[in-house]
Protein backbone atom coordinates (compact mmCIF):
# COMPACT_ATOMS: atom_id res chain seq x y z
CA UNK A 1 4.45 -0.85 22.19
CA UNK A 2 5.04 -3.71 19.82
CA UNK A 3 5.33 -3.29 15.95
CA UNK A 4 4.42 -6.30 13.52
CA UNK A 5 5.66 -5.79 10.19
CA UNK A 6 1.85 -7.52 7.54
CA UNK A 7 3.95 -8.31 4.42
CA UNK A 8 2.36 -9.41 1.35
CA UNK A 9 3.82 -11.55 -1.36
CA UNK A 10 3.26 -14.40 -3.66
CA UNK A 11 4.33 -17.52 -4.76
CA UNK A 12 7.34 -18.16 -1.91
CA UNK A 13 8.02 -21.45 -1.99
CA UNK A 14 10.32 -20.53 1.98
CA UNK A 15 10.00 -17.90 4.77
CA UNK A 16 13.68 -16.65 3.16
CA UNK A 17 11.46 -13.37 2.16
CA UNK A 18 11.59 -12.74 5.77
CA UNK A 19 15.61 -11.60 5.73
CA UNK A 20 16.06 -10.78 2.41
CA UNK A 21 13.42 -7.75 3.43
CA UNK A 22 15.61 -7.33 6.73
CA UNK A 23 12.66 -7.91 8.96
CA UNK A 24 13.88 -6.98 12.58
CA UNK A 25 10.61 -6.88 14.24
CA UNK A 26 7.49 -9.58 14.32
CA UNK A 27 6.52 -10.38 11.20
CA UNK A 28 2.85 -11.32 9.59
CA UNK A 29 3.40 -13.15 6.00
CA UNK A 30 0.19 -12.98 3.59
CA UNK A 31 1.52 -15.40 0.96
CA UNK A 32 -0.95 -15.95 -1.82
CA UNK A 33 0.01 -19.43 -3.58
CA UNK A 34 -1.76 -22.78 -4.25
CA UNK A 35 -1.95 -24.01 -0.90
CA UNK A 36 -3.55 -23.09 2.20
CA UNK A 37 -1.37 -23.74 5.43
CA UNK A 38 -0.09 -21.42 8.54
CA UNK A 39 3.27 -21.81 9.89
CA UNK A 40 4.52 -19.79 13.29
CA UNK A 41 7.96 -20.08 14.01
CA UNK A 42 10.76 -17.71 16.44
CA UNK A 43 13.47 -15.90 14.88
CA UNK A 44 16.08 -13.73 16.17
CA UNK A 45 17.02 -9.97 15.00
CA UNK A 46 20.60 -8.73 14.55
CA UNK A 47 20.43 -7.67 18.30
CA UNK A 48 19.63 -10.90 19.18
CA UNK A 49 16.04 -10.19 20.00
CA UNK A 50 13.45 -12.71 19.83
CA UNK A 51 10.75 -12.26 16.94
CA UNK A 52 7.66 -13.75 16.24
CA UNK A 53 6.80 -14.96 12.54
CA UNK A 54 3.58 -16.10 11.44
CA UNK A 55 3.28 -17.24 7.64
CA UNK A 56 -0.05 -17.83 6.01
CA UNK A 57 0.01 -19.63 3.08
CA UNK A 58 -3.50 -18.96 1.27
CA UNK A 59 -5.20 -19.72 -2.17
CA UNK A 60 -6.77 -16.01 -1.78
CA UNK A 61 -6.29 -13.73 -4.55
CA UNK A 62 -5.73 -10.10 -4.55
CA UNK A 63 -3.56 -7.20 -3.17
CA UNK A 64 -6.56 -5.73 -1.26
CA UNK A 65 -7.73 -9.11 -0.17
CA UNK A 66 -4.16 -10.31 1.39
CA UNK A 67 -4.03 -6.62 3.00
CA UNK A 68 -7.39 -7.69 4.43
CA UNK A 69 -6.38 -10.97 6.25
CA UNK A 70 -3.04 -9.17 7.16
CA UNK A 71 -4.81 -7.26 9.05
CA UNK A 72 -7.71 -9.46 10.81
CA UNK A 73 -4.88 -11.80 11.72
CA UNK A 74 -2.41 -8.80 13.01
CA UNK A 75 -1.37 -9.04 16.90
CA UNK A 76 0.77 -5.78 17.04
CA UNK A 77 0.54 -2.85 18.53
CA UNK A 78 1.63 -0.56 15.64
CA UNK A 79 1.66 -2.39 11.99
CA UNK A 80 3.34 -1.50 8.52
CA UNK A 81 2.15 -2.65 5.13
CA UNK A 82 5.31 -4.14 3.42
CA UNK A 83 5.70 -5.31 -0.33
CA UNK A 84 7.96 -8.17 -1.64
CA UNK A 85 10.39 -5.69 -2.86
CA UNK A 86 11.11 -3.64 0.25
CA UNK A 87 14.72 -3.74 2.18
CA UNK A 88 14.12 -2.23 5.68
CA UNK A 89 17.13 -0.25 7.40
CA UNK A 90 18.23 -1.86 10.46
CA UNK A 91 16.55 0.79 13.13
CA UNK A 92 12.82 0.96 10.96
CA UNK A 93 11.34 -0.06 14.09
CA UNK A 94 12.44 1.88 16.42
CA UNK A 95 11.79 5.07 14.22
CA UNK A 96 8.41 4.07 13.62
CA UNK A 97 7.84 3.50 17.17
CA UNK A 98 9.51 6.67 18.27
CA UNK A 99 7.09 8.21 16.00
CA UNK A 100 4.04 6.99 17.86
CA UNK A 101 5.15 7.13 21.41
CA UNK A 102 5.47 10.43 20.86
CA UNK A 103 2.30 11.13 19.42
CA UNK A 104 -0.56 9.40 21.55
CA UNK A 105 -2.95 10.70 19.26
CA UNK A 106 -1.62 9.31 16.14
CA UNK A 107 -4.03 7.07 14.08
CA UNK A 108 -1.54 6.57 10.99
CA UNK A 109 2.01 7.41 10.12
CA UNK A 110 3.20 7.61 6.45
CA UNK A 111 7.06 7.23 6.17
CA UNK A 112 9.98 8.14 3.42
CA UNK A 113 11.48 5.31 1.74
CA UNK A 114 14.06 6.06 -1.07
CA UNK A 115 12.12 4.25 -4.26
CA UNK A 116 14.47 2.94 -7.42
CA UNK A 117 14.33 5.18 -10.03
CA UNK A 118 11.44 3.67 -12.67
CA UNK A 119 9.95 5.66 -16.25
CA UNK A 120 6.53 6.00 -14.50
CA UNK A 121 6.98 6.61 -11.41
CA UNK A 122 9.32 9.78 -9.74
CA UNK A 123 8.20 9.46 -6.30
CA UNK A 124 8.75 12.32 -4.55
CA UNK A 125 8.71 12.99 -0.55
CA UNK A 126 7.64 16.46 1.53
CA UNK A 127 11.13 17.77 3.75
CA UNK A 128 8.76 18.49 6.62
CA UNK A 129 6.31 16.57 8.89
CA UNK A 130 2.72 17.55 7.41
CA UNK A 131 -0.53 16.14 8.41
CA UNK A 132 -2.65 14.56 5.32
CA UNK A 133 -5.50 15.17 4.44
CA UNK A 134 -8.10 14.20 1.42
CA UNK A 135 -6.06 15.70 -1.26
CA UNK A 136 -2.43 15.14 -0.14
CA UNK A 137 -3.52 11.18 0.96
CA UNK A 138 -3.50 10.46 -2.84
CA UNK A 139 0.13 11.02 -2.75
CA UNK A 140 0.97 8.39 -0.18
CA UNK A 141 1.68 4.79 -1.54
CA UNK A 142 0.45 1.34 0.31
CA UNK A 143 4.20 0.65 1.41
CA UNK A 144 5.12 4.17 3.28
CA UNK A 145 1.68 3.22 5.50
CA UNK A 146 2.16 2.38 9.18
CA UNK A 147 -1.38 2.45 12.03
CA UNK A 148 -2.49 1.94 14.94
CA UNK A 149 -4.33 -1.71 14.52
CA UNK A 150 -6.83 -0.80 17.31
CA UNK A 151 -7.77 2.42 15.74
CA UNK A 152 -8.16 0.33 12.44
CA UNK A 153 -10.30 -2.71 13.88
CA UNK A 154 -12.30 -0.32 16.28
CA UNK A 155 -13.77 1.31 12.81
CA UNK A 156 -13.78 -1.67 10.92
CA UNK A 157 -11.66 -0.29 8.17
CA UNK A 158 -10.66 -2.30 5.33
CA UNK A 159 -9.22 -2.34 1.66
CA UNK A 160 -11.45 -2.49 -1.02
CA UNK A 161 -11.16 -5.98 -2.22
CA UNK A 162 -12.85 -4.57 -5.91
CA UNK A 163 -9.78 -2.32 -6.60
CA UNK A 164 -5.96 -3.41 -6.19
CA UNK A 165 -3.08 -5.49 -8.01
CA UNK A 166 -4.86 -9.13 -8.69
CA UNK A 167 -8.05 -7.56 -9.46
CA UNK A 168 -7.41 -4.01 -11.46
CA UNK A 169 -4.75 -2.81 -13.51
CA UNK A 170 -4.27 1.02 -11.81
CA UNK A 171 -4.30 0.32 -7.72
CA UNK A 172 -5.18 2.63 -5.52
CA UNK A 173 -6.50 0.70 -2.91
CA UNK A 174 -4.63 2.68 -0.30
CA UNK A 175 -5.93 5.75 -1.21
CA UNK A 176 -9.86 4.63 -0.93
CA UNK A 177 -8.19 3.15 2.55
CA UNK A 178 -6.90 6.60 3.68
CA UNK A 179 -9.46 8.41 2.63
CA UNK A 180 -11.84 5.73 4.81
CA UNK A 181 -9.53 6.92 7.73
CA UNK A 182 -10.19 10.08 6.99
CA UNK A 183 -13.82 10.29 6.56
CA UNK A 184 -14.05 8.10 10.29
CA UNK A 185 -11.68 11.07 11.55
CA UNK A 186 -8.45 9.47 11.89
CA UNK A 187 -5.46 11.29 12.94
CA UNK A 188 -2.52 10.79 9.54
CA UNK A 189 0.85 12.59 9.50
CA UNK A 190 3.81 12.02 7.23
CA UNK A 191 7.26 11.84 8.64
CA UNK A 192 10.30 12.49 6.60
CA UNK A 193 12.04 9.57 8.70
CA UNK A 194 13.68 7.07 6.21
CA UNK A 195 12.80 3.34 6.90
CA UNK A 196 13.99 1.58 3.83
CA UNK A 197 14.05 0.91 -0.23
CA UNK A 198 11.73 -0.54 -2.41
CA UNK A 199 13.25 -1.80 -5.73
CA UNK A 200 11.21 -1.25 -9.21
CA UNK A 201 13.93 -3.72 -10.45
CA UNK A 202 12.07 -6.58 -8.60
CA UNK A 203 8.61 -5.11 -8.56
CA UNK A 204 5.78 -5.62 -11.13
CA UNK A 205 5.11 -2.08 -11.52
CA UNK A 206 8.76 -2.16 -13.11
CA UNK A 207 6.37 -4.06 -15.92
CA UNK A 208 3.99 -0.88 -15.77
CA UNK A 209 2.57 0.13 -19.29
CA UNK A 210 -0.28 2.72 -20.01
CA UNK A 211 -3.24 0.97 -21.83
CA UNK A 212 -6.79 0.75 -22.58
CA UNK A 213 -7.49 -1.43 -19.78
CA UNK A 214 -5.13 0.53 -17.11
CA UNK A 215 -7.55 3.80 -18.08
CA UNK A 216 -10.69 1.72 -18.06
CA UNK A 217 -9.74 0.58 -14.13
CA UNK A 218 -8.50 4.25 -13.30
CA UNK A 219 -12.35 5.43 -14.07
CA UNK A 220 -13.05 2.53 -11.76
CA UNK A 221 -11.14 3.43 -9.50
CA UNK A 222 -12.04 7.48 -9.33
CA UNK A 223 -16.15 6.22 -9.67
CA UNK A 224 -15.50 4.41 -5.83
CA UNK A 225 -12.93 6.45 -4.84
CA UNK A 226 -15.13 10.10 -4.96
CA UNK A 227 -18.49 7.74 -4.51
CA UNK A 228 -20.54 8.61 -7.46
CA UNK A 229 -20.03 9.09 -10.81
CA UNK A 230 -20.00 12.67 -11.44
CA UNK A 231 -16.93 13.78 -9.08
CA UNK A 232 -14.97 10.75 -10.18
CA UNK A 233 -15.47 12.32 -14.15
CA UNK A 234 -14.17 15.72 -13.33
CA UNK A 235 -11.41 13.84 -11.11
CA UNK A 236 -10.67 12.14 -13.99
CA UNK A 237 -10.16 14.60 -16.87
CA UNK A 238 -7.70 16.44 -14.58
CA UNK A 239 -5.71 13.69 -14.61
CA UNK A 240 -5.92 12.74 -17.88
CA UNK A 241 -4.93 16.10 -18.97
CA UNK A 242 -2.20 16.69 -16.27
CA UNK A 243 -0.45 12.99 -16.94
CA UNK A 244 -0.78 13.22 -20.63
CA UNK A 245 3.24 13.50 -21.33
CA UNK A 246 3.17 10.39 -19.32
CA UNK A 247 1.33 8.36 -21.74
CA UNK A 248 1.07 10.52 -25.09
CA UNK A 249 3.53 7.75 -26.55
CA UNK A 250 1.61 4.85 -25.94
CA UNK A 251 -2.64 5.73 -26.35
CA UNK A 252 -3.97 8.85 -27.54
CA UNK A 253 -5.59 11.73 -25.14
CA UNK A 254 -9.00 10.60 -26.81
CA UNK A 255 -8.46 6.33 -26.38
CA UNK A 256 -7.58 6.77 -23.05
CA UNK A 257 -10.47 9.34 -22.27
CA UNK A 258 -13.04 6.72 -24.24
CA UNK A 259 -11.45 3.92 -21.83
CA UNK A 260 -11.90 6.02 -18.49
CA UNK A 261 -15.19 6.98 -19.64
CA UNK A 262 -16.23 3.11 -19.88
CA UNK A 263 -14.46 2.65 -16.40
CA UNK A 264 -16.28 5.15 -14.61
CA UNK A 265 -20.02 4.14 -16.52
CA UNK A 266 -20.11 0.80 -17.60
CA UNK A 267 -17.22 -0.81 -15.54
CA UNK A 268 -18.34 -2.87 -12.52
């Protein structure tokens, strides 16, 4: 059982992204700049072990979208979705393929990662393996995500190239992803296993702010995510009333309902 490591960045201008994320597996590089061009190359791990590298260079645009070839060009057996501003520990892959081996059944792993401390975001893990379902899969970020790429391409599950950094302010592409898996009966359990750190430091959710147009694509976002309209409003006053400390210093309860409102009605 091989695991490929689909990382998605921008802008690199060198494969250097490649160590400083302490890749020690095969690697897949989705690297959205201003040229198109695919480079495959051999490296070697800190065990000396032979890696395979493949970096595509694209003019694409979008989180969802560069998830998307990441995974139509994937060759391993198990994959995990990687950021720009992840540092894997040394042994990731051999805890993530522990996990599967293990567990034949296993469609999709989530995995802890120890997240820099950031205003917005407290990330917080479960202590105990837990399977996830539609409710607890909205908890589970894009990074912590590792599958099994034939149970993925079998189903023809994708992101949702309308929602994601590049094309809306709030995410949550991985949870409309999950929740895909879920609805095609997919097998997901979360693992308190460590595999590495991300760093808000680097990331550009360390730029986060709450505004009119965040709340405008988080309607969006709950309108596709629940499929209709009427579910995604209900979805959506919960959350406006349960993250309202979050925000009350930047947009009132009542701008911020106005601009979900216009996400989830007019928004398309």
């Amino acid at each position: 059982m091989k695991l490929e490591v689909l990382l998605s960045c921008m802008y690199q201008t060198d494969t250097s992204i490649i160590k400083r994320s302490n890749i020690q597996s095969d690697v897949l590089v989705i690297n959205q700049c201003d040229i198109d061009k695919v480079d495959e190359f051999i490296f070697y791990n800190k065990k000396g072990r032979r890696c395979k590298a493949k970096f595509i260079s694209t003019t694409e645009r979008g989180l969802s979208r560069s998830r998307n070839m990441a995974i139509r060009n994937a060759s391993g057996d198990i994959c995990l979705i990687c950021d720009d501003d992840e540092y894997f520990e040394d042994d990731y892959e051999d805890k993530i393929i522990k996990v599967f081996e293990q567990n034949s059944k296993l469609d999709i792993a989530a995995f802890k990662l120890v997240f820099a401390s950031n205003a917005y975001i407290k990330k917080k893990f479960w202590s105990v393996p837990m399977r996830i379902n539609y409710k607890t899969a909205l908890k589970i970020s894009s990074v912590q995500i590792a599958f099994n790429l034939d149970s993925i391409k079998r189903r023809k599950i994708f992101f949702d190239e309308n929602i994601g950094s590049g094309v809306t302010k709030a995410g949550g592409e991985e949870k409309i992803f999950l929740h895909n898996c879920l609805a095609k009966s997919l097998t997901i359990f979360y693992y308190p296993i460590c595999i590495g750190t991300v760093s808000f430091e680097t990331s550009q959710w360390s730029q986060f702010i709450f505004t009119k147009e965040y709340f405008e694509d988080w309607g969006y976002f709950a309108r596709r995510l629940r499929g209709g309209r009427s579910l995604a409003i209900v979805a959506g006053l919960y959350f406006l009333i349960k993250k309202h400390s979050d925000y009350c210093n930047k947009i009132s309860f009542f701008s911020a309902l106005k601009s979900f409102y216009i996400g989830i009605l007019i928004k398309k």
